[in-house]
PDB file of N, CA and C in Angstrom:
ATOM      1  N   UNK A   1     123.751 121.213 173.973  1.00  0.00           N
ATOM      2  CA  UNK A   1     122.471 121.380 174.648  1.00  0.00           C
ATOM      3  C   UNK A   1     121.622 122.366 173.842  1.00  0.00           C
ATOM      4  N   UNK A   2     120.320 121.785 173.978  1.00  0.00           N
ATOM      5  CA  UNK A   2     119.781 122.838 172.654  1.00  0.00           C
ATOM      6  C   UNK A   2     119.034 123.952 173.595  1.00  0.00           C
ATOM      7  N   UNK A   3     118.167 125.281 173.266  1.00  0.00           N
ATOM      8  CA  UNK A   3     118.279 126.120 173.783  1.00  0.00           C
ATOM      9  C   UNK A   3     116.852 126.067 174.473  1.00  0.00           C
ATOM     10  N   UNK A   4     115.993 124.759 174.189  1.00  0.00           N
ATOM     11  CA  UNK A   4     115.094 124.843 175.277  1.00  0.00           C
ATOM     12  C   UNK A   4     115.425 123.917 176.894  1.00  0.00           C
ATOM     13  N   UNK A   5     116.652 122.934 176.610  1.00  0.00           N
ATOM     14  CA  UNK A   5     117.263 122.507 177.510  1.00  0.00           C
ATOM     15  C   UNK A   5     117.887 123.525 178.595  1.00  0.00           C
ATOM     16  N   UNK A   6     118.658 124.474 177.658  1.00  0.00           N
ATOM     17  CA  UNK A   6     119.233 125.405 178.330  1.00  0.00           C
ATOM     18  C   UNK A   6     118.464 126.039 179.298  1.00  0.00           C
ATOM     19  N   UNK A   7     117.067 126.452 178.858  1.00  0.00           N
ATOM     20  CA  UNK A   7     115.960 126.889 179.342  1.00  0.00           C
ATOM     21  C   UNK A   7     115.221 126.277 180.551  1.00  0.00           C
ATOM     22  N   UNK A   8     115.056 124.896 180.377  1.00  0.00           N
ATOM     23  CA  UNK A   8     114.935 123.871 181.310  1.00  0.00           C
ATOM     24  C   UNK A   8     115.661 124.198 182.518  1.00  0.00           C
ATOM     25  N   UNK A   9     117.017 123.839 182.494  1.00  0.00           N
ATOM     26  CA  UNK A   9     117.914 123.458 183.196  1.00  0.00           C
ATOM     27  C   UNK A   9     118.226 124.774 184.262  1.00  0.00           C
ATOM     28  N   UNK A  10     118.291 126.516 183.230  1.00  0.00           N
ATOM     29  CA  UNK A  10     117.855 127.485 184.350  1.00  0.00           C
ATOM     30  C   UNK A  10     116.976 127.667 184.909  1.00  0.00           C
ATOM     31  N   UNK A  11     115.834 127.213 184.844  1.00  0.00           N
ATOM     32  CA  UNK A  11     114.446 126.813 185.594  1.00  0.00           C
ATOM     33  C   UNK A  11     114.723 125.693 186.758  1.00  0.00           C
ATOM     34  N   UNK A  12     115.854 124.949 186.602  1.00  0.00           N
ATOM     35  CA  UNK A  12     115.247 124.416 187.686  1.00  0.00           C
ATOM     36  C   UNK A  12     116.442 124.215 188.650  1.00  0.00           C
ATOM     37  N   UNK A  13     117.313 124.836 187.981  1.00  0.00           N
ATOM     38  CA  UNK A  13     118.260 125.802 188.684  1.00  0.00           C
ATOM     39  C   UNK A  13     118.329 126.812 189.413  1.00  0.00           C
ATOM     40  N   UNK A  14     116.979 127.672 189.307  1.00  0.00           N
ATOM     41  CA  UNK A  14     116.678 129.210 189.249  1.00  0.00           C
ATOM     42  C   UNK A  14     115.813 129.085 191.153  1.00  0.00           C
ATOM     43  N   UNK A  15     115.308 127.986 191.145  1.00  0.00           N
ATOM     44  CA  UNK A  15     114.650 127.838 192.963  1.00  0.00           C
ATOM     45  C   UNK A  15     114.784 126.471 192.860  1.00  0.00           C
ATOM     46  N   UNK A  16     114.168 126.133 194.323  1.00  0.00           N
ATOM     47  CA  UNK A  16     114.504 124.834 195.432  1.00  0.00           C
ATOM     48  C   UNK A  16     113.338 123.698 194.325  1.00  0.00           C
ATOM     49  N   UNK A  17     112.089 124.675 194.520  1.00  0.00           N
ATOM     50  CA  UNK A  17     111.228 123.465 193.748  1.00  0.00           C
ATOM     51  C   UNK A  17     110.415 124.171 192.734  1.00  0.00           C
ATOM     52  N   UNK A  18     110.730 123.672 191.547  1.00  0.00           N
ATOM     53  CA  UNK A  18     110.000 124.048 190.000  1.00  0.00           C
ATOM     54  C   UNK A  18     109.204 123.112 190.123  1.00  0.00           C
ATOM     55  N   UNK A  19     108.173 123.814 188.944  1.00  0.00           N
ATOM     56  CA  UNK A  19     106.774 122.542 188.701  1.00  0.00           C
ATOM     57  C   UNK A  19     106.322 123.180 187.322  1.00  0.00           C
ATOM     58  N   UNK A  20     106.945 122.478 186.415  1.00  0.00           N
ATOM     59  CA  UNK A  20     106.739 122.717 185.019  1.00  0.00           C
ATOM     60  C   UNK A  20     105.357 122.064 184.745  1.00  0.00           C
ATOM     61  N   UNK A  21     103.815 123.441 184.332  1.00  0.00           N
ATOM     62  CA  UNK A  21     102.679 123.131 184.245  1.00  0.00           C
ATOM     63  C   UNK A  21     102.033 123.662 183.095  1.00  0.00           C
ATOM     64  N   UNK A  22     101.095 123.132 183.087  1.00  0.00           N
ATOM     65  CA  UNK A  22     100.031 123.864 182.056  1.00  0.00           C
ATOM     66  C   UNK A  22      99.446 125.012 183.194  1.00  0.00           C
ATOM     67  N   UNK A  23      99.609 126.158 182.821  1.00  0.00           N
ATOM     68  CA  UNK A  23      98.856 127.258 183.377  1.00  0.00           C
ATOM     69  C   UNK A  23      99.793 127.834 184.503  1.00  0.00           C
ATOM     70  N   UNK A  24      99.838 128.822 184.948  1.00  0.00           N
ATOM     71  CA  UNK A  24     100.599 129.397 186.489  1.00  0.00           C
ATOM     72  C   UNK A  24      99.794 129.088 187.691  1.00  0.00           C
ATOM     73  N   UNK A  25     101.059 128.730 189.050  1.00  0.00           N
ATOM     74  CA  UNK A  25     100.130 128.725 190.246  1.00  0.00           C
ATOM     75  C   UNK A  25      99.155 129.149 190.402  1.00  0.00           C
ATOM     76  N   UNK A  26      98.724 130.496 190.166  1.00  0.00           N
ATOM     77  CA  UNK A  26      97.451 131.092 190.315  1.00  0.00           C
ATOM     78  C   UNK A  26      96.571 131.265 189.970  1.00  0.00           C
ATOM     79  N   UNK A  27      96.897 130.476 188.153  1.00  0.00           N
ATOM     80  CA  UNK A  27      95.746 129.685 187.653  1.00  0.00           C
ATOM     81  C   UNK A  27      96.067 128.739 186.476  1.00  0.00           C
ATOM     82  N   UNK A  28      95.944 127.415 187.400  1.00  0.00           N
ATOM     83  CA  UNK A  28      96.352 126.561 186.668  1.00  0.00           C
ATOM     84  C   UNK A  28      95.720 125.989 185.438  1.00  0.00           C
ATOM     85  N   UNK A  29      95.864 125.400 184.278  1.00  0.00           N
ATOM     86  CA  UNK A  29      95.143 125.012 183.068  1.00  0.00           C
ATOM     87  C   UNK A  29      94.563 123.692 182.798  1.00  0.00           C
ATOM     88  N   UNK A  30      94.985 123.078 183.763  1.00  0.00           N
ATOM     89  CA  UNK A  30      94.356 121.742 183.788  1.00  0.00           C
ATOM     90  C   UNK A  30      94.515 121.102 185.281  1.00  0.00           C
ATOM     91  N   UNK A  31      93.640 119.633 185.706  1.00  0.00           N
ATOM     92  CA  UNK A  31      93.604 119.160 186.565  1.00  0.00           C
ATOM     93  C   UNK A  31      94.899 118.844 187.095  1.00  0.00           C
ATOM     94  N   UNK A  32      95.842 118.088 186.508  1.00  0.00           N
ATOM     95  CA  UNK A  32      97.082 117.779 187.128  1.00  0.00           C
ATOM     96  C   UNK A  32      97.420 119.164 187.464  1.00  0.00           C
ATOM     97  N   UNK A  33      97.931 119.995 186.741  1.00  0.00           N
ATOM     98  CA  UNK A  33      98.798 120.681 187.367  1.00  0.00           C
ATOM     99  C   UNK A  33      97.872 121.674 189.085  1.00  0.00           C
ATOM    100  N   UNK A  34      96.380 121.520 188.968  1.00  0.00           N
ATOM    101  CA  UNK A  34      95.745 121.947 189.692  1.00  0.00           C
ATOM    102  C   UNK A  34      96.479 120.941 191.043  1.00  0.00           C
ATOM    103  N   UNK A  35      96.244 119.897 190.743  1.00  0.00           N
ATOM    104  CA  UNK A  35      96.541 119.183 191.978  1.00  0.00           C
ATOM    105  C   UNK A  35      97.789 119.474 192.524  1.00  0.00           C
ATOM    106  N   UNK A  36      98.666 119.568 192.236  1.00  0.00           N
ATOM    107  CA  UNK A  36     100.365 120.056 192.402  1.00  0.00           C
ATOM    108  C   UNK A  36     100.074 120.931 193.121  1.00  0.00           C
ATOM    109  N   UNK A  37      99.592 121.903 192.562  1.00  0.00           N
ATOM    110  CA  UNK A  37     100.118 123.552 192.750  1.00  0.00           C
ATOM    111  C   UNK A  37      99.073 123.016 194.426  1.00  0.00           C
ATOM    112  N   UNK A  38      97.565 122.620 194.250  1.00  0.00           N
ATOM    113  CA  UNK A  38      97.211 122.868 195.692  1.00  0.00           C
ATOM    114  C   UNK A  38      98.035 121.553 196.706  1.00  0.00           C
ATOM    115  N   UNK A  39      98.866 120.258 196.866  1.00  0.00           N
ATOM    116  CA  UNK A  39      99.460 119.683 197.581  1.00  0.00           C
ATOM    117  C   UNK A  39     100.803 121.069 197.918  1.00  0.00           C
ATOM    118  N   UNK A  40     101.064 121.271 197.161  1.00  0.00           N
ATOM    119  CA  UNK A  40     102.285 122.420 197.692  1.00  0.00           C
ATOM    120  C   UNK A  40     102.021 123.664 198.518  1.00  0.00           C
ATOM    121  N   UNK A  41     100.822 124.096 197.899  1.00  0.00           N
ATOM    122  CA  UNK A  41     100.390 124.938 198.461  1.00  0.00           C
ATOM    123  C   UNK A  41      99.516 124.375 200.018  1.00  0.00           C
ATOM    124  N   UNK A  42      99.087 123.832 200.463  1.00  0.00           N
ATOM    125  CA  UNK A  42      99.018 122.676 201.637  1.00  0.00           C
ATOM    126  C   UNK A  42      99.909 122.396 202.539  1.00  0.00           C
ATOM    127  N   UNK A  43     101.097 122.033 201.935  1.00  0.00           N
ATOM    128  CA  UNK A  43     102.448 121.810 202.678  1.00  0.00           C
ATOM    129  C   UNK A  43     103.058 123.145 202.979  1.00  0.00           C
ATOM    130  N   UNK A  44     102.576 124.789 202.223  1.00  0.00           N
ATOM    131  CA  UNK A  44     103.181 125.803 202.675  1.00  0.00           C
ATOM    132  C   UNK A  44     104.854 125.845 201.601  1.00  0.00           C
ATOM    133  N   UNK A  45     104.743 124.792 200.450  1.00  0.00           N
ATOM    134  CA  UNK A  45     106.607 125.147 200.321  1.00  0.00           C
ATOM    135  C   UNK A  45     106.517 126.259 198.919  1.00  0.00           C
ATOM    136  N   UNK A  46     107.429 126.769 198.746  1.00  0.00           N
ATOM    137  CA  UNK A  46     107.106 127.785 197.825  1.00  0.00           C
ATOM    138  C   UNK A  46     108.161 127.057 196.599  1.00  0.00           C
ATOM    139  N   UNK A  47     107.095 127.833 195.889  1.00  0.00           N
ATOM    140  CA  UNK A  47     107.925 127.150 194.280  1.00  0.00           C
ATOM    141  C   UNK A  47     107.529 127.991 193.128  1.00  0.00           C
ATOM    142  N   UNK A  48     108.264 127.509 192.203  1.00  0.00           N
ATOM    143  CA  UNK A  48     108.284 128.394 191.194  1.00  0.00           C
ATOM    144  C   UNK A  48     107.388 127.436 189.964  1.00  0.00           C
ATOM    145  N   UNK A  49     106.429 128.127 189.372  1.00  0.00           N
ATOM    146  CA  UNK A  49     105.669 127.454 188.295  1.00  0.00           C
ATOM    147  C   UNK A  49     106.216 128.034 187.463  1.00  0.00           C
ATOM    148  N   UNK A  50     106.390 126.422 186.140  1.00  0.00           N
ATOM    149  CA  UNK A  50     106.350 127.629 184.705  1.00  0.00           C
ATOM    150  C   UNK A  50     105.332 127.003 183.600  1.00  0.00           C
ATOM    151  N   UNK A  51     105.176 127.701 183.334  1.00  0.00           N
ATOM    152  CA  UNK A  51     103.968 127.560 182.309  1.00  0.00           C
ATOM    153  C   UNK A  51     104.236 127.437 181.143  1.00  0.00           C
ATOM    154  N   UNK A  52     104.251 125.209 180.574  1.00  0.00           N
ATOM    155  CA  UNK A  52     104.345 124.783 179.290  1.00  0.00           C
ATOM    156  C   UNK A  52     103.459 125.574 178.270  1.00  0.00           C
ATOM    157  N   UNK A  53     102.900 125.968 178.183  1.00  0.00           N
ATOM    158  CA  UNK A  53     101.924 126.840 177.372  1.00  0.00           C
ATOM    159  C   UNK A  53     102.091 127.846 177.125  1.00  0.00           C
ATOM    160  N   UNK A  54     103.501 128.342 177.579  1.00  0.00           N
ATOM    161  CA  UNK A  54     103.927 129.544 176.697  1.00  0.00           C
ATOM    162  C   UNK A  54     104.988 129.877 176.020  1.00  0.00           C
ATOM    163  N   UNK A  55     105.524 128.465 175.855  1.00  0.00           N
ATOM    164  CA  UNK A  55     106.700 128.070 175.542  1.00  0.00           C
ATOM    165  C   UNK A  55     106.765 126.566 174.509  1.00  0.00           C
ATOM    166  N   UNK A  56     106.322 126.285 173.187  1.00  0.00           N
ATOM    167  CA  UNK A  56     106.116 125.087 172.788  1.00  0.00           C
ATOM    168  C   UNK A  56     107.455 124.227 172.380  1.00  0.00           C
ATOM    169  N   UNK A  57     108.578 124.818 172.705  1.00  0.00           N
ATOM    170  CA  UNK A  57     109.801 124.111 172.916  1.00  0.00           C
ATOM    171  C   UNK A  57     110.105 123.768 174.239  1.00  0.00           C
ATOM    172  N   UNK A  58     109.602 124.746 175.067  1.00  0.00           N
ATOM    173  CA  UNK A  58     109.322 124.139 176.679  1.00  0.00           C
ATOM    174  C   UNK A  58     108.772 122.611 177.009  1.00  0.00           C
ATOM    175  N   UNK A  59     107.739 122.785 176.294  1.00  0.00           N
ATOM    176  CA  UNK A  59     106.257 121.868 176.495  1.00  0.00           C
ATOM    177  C   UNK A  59     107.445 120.646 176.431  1.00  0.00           C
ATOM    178  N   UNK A  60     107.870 120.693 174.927  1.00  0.00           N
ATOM    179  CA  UNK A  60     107.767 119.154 174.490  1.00  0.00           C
ATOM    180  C   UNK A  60     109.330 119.081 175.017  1.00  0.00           C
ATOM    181  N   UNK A  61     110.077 119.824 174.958  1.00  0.00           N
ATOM    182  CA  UNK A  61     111.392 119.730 175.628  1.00  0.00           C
ATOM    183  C   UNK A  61     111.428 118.815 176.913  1.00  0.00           C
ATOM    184  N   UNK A  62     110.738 119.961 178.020  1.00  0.00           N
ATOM    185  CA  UNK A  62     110.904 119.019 179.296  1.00  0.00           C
ATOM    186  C   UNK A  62     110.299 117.476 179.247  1.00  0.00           C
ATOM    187  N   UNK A  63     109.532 117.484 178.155  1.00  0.00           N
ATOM    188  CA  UNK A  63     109.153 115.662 178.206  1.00  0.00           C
ATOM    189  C   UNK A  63     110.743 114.760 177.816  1.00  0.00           C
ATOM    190  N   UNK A  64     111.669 115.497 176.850  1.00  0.00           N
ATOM    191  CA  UNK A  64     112.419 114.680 176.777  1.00  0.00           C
ATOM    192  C   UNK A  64     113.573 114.932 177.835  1.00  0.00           C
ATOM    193  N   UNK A  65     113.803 115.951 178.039  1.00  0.00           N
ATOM    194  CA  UNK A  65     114.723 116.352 179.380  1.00  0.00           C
ATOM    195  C   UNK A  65     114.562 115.556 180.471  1.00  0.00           C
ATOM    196  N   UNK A  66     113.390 115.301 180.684  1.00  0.00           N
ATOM    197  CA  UNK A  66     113.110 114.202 182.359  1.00  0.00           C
ATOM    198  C   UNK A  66     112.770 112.845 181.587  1.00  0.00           C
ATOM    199  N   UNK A  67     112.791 112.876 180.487  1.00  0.00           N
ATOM    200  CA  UNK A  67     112.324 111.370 180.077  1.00  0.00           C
ATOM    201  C   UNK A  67     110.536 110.694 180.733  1.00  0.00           C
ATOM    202  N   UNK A  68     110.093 112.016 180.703  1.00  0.00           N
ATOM    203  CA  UNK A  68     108.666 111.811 181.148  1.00  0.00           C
ATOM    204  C   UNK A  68     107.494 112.431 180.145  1.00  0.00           C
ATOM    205  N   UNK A  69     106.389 111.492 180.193  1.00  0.00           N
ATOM    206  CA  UNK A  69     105.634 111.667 179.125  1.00  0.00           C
ATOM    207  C   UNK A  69     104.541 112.600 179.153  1.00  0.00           C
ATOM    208  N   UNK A  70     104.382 113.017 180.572  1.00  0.00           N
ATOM    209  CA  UNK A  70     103.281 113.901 181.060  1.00  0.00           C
ATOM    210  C   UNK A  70     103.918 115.534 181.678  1.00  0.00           C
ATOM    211  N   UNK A  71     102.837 116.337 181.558  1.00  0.00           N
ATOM    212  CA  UNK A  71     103.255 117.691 182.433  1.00  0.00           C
ATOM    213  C   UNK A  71     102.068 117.622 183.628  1.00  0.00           C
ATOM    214  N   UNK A  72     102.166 117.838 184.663  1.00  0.00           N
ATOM    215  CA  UNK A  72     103.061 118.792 185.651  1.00  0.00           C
ATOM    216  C   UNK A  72     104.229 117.795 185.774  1.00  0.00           C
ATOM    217  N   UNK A  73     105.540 118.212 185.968  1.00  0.00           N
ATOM    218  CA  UNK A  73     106.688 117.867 186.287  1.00  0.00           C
ATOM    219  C   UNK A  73     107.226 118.253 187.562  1.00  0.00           C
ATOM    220  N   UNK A  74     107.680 117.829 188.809  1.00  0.00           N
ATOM    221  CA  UNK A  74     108.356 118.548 189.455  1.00  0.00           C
ATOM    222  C   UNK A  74     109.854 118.451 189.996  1.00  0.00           C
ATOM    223  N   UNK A  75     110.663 119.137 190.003  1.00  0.00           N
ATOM    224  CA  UNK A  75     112.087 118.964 190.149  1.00  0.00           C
ATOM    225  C   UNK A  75     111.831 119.915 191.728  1.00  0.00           C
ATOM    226  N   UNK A  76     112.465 118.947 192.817  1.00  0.00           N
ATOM    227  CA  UNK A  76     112.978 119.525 194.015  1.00  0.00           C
ATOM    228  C   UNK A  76     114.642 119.699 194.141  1.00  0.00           C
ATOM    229  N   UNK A  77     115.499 120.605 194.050  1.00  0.00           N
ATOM    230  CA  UNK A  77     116.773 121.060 193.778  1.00  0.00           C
ATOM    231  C   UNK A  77     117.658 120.171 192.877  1.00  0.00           C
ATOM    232  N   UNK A  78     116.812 120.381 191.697  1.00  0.00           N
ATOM    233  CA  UNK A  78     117.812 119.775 190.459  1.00  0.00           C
ATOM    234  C   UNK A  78     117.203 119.121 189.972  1.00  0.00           C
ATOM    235  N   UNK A  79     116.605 117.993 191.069  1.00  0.00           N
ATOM    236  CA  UNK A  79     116.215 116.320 191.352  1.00  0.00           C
ATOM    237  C   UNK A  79     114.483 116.159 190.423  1.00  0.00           C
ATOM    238  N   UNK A  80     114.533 115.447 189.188  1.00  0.00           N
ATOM    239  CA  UNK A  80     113.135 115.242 188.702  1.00  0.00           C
ATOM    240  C   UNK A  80     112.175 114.321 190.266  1.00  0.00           C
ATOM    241  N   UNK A  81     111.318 114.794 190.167  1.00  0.00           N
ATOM    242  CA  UNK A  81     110.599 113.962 191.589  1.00  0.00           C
ATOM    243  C   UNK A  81     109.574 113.143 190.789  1.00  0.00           C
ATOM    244  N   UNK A  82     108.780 113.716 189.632  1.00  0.00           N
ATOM    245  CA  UNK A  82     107.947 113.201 189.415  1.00  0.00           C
ATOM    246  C   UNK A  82     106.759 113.597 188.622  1.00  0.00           C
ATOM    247  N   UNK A  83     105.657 113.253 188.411  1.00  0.00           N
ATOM    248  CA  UNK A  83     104.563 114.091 187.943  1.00  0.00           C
ATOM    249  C   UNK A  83     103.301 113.976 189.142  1.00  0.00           C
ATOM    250  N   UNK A  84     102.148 114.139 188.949  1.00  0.00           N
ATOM    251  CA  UNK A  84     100.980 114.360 189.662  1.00  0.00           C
ATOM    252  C   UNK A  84     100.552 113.151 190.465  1.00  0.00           C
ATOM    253  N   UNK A  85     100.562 111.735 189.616  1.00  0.00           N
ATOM    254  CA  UNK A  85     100.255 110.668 190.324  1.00  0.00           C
ATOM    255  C   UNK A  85     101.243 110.196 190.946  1.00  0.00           C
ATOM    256  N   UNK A  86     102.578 110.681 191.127  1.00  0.00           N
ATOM    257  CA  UNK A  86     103.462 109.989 191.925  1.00  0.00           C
ATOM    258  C   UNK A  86     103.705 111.825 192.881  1.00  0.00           C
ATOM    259  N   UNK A  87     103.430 112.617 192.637  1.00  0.00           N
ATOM    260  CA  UNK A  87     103.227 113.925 193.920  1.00  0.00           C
ATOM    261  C   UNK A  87     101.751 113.430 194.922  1.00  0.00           C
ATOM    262  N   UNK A  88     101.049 112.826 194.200  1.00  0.00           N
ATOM    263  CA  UNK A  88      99.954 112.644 195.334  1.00  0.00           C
ATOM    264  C   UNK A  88     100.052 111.627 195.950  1.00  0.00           C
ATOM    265  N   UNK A  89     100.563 110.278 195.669  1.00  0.00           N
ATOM    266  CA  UNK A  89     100.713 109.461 196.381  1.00  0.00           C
ATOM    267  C   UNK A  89     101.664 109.489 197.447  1.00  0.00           C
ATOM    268  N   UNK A  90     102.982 109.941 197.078  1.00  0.00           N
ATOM    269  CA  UNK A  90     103.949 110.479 198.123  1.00  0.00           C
ATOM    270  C   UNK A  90     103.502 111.420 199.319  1.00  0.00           C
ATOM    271  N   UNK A  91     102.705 112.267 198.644  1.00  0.00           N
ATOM    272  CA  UNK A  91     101.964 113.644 199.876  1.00  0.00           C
ATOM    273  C   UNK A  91     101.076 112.168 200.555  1.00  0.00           C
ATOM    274  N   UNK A  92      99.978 111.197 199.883  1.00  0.00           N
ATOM    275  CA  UNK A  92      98.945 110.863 200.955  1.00  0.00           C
ATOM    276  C   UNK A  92      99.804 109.741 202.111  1.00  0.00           C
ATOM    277  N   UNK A  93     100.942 109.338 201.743  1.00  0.00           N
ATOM    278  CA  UNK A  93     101.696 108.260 202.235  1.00  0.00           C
ATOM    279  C   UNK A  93     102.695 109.060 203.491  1.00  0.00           C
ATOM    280  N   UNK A  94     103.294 110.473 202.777  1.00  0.00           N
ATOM    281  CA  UNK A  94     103.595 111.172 204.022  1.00  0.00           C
ATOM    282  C   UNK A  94     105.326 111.461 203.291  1.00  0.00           C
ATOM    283  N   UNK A  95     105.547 110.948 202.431  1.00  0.00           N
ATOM    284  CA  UNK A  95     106.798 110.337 201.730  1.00  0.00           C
ATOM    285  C   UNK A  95     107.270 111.260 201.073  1.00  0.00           C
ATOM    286  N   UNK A  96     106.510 112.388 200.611  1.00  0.00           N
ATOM    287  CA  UNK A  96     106.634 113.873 199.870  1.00  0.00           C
ATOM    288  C   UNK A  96     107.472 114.777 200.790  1.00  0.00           C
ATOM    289  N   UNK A  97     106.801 114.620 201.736  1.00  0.00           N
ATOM    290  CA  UNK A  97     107.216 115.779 203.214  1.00  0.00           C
ATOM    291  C   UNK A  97     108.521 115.762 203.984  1.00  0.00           C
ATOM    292  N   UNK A  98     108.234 113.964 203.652  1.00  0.00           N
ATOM    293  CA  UNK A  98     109.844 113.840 204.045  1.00  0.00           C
ATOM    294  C   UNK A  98     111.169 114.335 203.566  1.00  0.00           C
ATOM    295  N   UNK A  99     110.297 113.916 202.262  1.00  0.00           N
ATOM    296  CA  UNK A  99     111.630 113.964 200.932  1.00  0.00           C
ATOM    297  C   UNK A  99     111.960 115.834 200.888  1.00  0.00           C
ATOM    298  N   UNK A 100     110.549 116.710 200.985  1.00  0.00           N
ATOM    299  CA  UNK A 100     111.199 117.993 201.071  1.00  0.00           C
ATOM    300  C   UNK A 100     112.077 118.100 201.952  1.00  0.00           C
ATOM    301  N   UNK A 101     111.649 117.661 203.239  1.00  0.00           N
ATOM    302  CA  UNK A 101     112.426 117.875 204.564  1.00  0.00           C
ATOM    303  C   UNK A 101     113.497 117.829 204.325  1.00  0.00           C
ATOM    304  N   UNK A 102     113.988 116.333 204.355  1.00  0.00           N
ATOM    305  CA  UNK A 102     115.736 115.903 203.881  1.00  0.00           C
ATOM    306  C   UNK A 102     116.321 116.597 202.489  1.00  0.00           C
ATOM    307  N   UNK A 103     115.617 117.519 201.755  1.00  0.00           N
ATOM    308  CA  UNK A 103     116.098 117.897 200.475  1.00  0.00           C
ATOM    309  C   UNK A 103     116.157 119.840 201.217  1.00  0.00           C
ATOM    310  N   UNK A 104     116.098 119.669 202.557  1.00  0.00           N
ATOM    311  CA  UNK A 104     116.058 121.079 203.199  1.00  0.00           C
ATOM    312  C   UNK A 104     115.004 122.133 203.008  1.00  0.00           C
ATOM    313  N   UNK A 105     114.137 121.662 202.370  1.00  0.00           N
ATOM    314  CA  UNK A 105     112.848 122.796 201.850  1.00  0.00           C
ATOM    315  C   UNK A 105     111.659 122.575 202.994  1.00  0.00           C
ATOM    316  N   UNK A 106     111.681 123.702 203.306  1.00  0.00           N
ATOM    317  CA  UNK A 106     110.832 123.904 204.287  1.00  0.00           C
ATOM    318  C   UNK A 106     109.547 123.365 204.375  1.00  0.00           C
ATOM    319  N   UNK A 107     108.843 122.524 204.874  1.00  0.00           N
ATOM    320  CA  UNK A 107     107.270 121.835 204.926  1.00  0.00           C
ATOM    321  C   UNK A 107     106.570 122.403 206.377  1.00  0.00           C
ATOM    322  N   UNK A 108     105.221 122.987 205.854  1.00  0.00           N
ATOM    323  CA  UNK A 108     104.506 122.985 206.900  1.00  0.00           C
ATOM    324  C   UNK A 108     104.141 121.548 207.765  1.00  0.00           C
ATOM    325  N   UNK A 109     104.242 121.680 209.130  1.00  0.00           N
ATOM    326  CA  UNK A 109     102.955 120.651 209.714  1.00  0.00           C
ATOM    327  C   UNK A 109     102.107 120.527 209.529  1.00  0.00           C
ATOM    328  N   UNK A 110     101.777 119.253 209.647  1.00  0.00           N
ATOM    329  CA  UNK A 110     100.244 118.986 209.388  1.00  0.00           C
ATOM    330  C   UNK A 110      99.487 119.351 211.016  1.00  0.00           C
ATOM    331  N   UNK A 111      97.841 119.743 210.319  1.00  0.00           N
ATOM    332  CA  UNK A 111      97.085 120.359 211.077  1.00  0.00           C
ATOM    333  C   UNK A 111      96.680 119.333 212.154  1.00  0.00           C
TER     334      UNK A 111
END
C-alpha cells in the first residue's frame, strides 16, 4: 500500500463520514464540494473534510483508491457512497438519510 493510500484509508477510518474535497467545510473551493458540505450540513451529520488541495498525492490517490474520477468523495464508515451527483440525488429522493440512518449516523429531521 503506498503511503497516500495509507493516508486515505486513516481518513476514512479516522470518523463515521469523510468527504474528501477541494477546500475545508468552512470553506469550500469549488461547487461540488460546496454542495456536500451544505446537504450534510442540512441533515445536521457531522463529518470530517479533507482537503485534496493540500495534499497532491491525496488528490490523485483517492481517484484511484475509490476508482472514481471526480472529488468530493464521500465514504460513510469505510463505505465509498459516492460523489456530488449521486449525494444529491440520494438527499432529494430521501435515500441518503436512510442510508445514514441504517449505517447508524445520526440524521436530522426534516423541517
Amino acid at each position: 500500500m503506498t503511503d497516500a493510500n495509507t493516508t486515505i484509508k486513516n481518513e476514512i477510518d479516522s470518523q463515521d463520514v469523510v468527504v474528501f474535497m477541494k477546500g475545508t467545510p468552512q470553506f469550500p473551493m469549488c461547487g461540488f464540494s460546496g454542495q456536500v458540505v451544505q446537504i450534510l450540513n442540512y441533515l445536521g451529520v457531522p463529518f470530517k473534510g479533507v482537503n485534496v488541495l493540500d495534499d497532491m498525492a491525496v488528490r490523485e490517490g483517492i481517484k484511484a483508491f475509490s476508482n472514481w474520477p471526480t472529488i468530493p468523495q464521500i465514504y460513510v464508515k469505510g463505505e465509498f457512497v459516492g460523489g456530488c451527483d449521486i449525494a444529491r440525488e440520494m438527499f432529494q429522493s430521501g435515500e441518503l438519510q436512510q442510508f445514514l440512518s441504517e449505517k447508524g449516523v445520526p440524521v436530522k429531521s426534516a423541517a
